[in-house]
PDB file of N, CA and C in Angstrom:
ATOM      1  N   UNK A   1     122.704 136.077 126.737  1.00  0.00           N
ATOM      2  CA  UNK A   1     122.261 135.927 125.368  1.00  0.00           C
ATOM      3  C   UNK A   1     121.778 134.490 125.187  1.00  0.00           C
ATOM      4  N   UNK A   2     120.775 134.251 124.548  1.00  0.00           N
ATOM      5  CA  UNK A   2     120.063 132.902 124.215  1.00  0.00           C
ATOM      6  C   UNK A   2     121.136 132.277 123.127  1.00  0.00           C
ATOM      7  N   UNK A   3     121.222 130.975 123.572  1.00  0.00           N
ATOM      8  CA  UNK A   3     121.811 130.406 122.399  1.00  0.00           C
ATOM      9  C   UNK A   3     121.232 129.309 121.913  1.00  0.00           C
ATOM     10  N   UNK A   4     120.181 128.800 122.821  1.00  0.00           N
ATOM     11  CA  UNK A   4     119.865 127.666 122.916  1.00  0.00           C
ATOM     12  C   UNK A   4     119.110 126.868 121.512  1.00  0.00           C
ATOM     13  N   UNK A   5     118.483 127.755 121.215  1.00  0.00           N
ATOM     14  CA  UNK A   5     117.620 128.083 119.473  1.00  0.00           C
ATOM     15  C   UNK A   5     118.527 127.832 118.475  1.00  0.00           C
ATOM     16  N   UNK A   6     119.776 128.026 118.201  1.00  0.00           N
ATOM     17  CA  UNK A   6     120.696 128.129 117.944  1.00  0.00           C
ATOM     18  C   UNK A   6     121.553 127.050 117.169  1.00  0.00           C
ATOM     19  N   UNK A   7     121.643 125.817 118.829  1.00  0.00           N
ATOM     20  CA  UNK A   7     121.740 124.775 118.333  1.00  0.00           C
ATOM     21  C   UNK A   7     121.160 123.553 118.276  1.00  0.00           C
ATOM     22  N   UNK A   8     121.571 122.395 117.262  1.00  0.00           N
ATOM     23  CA  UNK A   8     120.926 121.658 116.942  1.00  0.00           C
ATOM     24  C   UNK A   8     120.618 120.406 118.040  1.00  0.00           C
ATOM     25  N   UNK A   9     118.796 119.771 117.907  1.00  0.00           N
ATOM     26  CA  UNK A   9     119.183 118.920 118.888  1.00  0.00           C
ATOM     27  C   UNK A   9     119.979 117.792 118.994  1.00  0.00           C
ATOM     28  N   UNK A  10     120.209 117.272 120.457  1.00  0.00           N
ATOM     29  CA  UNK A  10     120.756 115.944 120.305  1.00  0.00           C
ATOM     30  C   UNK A  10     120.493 114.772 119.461  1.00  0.00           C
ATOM     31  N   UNK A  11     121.007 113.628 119.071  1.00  0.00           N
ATOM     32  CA  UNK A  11     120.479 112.594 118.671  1.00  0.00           C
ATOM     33  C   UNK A  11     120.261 111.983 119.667  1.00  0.00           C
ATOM     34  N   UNK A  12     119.001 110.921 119.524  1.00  0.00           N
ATOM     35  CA  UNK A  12     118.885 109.918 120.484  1.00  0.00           C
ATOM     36  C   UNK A  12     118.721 108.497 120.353  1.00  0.00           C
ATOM     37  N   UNK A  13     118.948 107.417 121.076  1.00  0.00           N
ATOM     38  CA  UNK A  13     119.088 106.242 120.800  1.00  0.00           C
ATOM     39  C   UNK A  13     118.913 105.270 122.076  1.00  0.00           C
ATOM     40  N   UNK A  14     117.737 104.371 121.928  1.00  0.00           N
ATOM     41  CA  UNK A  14     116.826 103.830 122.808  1.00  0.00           C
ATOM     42  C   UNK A  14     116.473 104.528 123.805  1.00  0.00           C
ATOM     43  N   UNK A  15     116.357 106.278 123.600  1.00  0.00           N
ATOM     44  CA  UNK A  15     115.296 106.385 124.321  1.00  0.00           C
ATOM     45  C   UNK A  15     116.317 107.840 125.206  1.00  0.00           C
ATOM     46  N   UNK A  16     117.846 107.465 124.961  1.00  0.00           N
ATOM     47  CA  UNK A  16     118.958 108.576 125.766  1.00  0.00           C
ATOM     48  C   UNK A  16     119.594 109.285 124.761  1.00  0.00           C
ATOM     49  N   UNK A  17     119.861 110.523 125.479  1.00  0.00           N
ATOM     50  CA  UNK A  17     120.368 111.218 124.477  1.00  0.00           C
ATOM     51  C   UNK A  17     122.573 111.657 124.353  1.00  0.00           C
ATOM     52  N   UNK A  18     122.298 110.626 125.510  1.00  0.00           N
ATOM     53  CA  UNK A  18     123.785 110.770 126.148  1.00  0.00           C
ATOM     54  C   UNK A  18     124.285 109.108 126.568  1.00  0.00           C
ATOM     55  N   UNK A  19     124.245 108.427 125.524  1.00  0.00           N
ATOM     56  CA  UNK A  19     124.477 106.988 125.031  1.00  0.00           C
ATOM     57  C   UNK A  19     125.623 107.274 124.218  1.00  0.00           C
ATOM     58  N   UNK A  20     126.372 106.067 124.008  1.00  0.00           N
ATOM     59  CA  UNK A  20     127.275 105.826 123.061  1.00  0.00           C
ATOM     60  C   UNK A  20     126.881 106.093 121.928  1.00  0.00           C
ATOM     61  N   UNK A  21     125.722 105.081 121.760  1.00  0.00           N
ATOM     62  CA  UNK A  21     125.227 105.034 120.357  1.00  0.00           C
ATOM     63  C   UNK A  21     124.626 106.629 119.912  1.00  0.00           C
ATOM     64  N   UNK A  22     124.401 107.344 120.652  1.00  0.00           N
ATOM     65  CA  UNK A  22     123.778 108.568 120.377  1.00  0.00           C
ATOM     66  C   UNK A  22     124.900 109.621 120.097  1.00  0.00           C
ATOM     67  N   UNK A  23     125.799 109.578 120.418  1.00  0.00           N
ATOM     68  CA  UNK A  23     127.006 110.897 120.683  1.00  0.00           C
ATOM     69  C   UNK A  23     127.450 110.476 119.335  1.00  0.00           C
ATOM     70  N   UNK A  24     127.605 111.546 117.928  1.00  0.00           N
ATOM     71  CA  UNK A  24     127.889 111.922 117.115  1.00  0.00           C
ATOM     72  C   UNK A  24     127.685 113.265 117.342  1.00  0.00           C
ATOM     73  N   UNK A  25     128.432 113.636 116.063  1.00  0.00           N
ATOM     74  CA  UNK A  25     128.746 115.403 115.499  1.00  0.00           C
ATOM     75  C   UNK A  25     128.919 115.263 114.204  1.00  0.00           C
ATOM     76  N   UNK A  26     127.981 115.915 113.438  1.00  0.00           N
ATOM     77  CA  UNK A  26     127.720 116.216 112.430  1.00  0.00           C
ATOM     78  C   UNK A  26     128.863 117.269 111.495  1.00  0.00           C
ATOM     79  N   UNK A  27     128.492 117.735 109.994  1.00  0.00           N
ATOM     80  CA  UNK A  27     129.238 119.285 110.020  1.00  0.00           C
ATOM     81  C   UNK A  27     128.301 120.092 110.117  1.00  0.00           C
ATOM     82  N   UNK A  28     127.038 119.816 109.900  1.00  0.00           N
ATOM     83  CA  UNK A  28     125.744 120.529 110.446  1.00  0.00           C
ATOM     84  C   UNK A  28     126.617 121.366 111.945  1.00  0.00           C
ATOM     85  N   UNK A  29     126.341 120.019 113.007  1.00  0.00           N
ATOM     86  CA  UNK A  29     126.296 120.404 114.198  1.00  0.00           C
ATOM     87  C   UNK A  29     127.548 121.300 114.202  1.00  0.00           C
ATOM     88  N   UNK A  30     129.023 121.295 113.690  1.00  0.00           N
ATOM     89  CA  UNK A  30     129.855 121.670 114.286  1.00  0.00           C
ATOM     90  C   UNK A  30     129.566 123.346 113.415  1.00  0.00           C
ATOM     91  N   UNK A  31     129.193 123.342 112.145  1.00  0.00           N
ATOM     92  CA  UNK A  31     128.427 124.744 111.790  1.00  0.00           C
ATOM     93  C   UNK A  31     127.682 125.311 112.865  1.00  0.00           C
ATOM     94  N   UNK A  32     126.748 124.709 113.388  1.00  0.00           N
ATOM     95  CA  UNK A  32     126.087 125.761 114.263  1.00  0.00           C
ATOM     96  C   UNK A  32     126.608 125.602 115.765  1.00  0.00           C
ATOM     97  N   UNK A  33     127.144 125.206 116.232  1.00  0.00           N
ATOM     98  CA  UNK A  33     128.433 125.229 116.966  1.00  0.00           C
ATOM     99  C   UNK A  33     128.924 126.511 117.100  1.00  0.00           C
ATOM    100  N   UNK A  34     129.883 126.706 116.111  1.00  0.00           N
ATOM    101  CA  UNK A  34     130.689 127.804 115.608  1.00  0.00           C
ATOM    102  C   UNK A  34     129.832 129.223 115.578  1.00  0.00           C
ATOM    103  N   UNK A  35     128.750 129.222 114.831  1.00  0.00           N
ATOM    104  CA  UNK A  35     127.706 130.151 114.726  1.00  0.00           C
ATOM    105  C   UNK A  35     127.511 131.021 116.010  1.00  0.00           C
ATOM    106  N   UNK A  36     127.211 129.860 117.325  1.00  0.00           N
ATOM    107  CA  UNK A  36     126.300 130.208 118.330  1.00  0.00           C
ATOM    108  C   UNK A  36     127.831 130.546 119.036  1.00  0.00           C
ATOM    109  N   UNK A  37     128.811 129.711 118.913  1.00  0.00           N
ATOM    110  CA  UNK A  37     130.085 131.089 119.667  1.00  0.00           C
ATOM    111  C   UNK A  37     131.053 131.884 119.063  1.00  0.00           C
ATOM    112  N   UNK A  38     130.494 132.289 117.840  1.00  0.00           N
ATOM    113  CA  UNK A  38     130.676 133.461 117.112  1.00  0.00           C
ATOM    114  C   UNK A  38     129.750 134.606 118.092  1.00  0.00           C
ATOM    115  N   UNK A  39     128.841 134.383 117.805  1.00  0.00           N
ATOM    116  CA  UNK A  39     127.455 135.309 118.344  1.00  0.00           C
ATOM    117  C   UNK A  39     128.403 135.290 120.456  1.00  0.00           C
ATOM    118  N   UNK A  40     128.272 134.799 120.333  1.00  0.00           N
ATOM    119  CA  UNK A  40     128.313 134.830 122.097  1.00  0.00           C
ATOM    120  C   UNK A  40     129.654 135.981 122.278  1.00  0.00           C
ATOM    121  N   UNK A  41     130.749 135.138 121.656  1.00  0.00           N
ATOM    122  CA  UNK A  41     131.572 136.290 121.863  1.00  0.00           C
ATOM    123  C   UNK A  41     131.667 137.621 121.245  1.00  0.00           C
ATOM    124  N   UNK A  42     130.978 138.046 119.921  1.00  0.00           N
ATOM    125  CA  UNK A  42     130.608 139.614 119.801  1.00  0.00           C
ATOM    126  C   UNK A  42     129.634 140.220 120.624  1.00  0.00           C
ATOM    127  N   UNK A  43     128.841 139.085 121.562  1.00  0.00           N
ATOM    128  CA  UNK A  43     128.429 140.195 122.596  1.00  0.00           C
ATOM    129  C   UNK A  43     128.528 140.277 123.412  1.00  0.00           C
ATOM    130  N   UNK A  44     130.196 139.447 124.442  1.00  0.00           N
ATOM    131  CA  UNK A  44     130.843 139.445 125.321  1.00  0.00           C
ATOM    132  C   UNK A  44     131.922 140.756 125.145  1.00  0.00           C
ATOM    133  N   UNK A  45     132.572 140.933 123.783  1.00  0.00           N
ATOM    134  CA  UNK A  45     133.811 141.961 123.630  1.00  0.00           C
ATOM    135  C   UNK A  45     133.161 143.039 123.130  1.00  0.00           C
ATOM    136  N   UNK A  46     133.710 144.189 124.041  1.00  0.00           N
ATOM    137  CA  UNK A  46     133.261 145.671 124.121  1.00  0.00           C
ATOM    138  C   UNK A  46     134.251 146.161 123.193  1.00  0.00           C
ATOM    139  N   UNK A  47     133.741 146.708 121.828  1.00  0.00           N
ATOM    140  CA  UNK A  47     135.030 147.292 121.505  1.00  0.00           C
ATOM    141  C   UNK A  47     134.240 148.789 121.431  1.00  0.00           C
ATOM    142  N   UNK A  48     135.765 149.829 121.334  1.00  0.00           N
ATOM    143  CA  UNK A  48     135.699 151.187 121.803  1.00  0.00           C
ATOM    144  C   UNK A  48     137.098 151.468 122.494  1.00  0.00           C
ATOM    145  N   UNK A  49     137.178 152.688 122.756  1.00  0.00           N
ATOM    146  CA  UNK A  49     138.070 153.011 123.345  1.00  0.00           C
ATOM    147  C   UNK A  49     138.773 152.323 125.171  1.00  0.00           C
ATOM    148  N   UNK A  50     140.101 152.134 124.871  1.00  0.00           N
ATOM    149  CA  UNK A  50     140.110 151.268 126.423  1.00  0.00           C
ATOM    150  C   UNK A  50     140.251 152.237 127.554  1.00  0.00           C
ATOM    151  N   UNK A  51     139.745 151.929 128.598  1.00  0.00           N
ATOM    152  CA  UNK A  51     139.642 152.322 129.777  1.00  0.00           C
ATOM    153  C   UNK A  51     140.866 152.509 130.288  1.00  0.00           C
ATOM    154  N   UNK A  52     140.884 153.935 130.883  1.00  0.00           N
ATOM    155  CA  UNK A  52     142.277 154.249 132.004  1.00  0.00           C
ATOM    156  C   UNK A  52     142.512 153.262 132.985  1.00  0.00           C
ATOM    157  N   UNK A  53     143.798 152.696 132.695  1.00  0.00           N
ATOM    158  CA  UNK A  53     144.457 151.826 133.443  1.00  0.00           C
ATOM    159  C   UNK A  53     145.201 152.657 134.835  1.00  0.00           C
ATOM    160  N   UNK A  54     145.201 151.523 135.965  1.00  0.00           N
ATOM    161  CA  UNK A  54     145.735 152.158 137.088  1.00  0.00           C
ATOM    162  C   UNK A  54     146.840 150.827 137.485  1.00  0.00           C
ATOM    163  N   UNK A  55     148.237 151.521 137.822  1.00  0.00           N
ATOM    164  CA  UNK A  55     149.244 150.339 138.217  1.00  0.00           C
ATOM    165  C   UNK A  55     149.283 150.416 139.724  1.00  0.00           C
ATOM    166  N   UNK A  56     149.284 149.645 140.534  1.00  0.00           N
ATOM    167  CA  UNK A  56     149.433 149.267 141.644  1.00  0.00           C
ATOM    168  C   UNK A  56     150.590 148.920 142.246  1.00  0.00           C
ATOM    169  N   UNK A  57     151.531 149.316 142.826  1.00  0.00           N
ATOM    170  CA  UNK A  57     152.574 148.544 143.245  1.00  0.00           C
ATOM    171  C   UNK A  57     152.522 148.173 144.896  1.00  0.00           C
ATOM    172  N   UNK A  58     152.438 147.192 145.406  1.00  0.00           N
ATOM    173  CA  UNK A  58     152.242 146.419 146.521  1.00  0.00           C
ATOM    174  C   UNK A  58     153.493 145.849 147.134  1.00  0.00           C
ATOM    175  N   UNK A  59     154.250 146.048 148.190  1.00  0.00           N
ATOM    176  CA  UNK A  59     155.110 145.252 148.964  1.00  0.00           C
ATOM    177  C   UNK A  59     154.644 144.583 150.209  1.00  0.00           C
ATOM    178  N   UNK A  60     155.471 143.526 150.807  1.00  0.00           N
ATOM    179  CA  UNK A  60     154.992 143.113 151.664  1.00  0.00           C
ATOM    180  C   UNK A  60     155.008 144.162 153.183  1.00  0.00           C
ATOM    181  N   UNK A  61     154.029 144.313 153.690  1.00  0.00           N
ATOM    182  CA  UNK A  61     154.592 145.148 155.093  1.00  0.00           C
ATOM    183  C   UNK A  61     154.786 146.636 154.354  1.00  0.00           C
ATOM    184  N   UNK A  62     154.475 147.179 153.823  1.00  0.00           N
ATOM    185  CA  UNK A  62     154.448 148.413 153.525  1.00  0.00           C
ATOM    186  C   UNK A  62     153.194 149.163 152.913  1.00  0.00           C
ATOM    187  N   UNK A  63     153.025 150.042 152.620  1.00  0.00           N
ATOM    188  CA  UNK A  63     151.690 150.310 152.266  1.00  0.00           C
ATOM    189  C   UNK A  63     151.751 150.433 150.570  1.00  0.00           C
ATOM    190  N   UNK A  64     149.923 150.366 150.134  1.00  0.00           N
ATOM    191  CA  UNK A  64     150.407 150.222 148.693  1.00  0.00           C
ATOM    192  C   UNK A  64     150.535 151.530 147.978  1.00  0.00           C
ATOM    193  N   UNK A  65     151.343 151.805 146.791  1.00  0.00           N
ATOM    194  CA  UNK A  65     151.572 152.954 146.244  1.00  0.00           C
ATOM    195  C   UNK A  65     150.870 152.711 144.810  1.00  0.00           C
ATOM    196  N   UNK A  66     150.098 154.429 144.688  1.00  0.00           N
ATOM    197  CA  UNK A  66     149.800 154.059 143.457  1.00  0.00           C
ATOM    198  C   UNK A  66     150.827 155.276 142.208  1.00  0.00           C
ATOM    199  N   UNK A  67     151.119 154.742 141.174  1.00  0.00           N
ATOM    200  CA  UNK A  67     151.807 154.938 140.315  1.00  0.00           C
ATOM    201  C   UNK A  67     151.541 155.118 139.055  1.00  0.00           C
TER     202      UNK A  67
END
């Protein structure tokens, strides 16, 4: 998913955008911040019904059983 549109650009200062003098955060910035991983994670989490789970039980030197 694009996020990049999203958020706001850097500030810059003599010329860098990753200077002392340049690194602030706004409430602008931390608004669209929030925005763009709001968005990211509703279209990372699947909701719906959950998937059949399978348990595994594993020992050492023995074979694995499923359960």
């Amino acid at each position: 998913m694009p996020l990049r549109d999203l958020l706001p650009e850097d500030d810059s200062a003599d010329g860098f955008d990753n200077g002392a003098k340049a690194l602030s955060i706004s409430p602008v910035h931390v608004q669209r911040y929030m925005e763009a991983a709001e968005r990211a994670l509703a279209s990372a989490i699947i909701h719906g019904p959950r998937p059949e789970t399978k348990k595994l039980s594993v020992s050492f030197g023995g074979p694995a059983e499923n359960t």
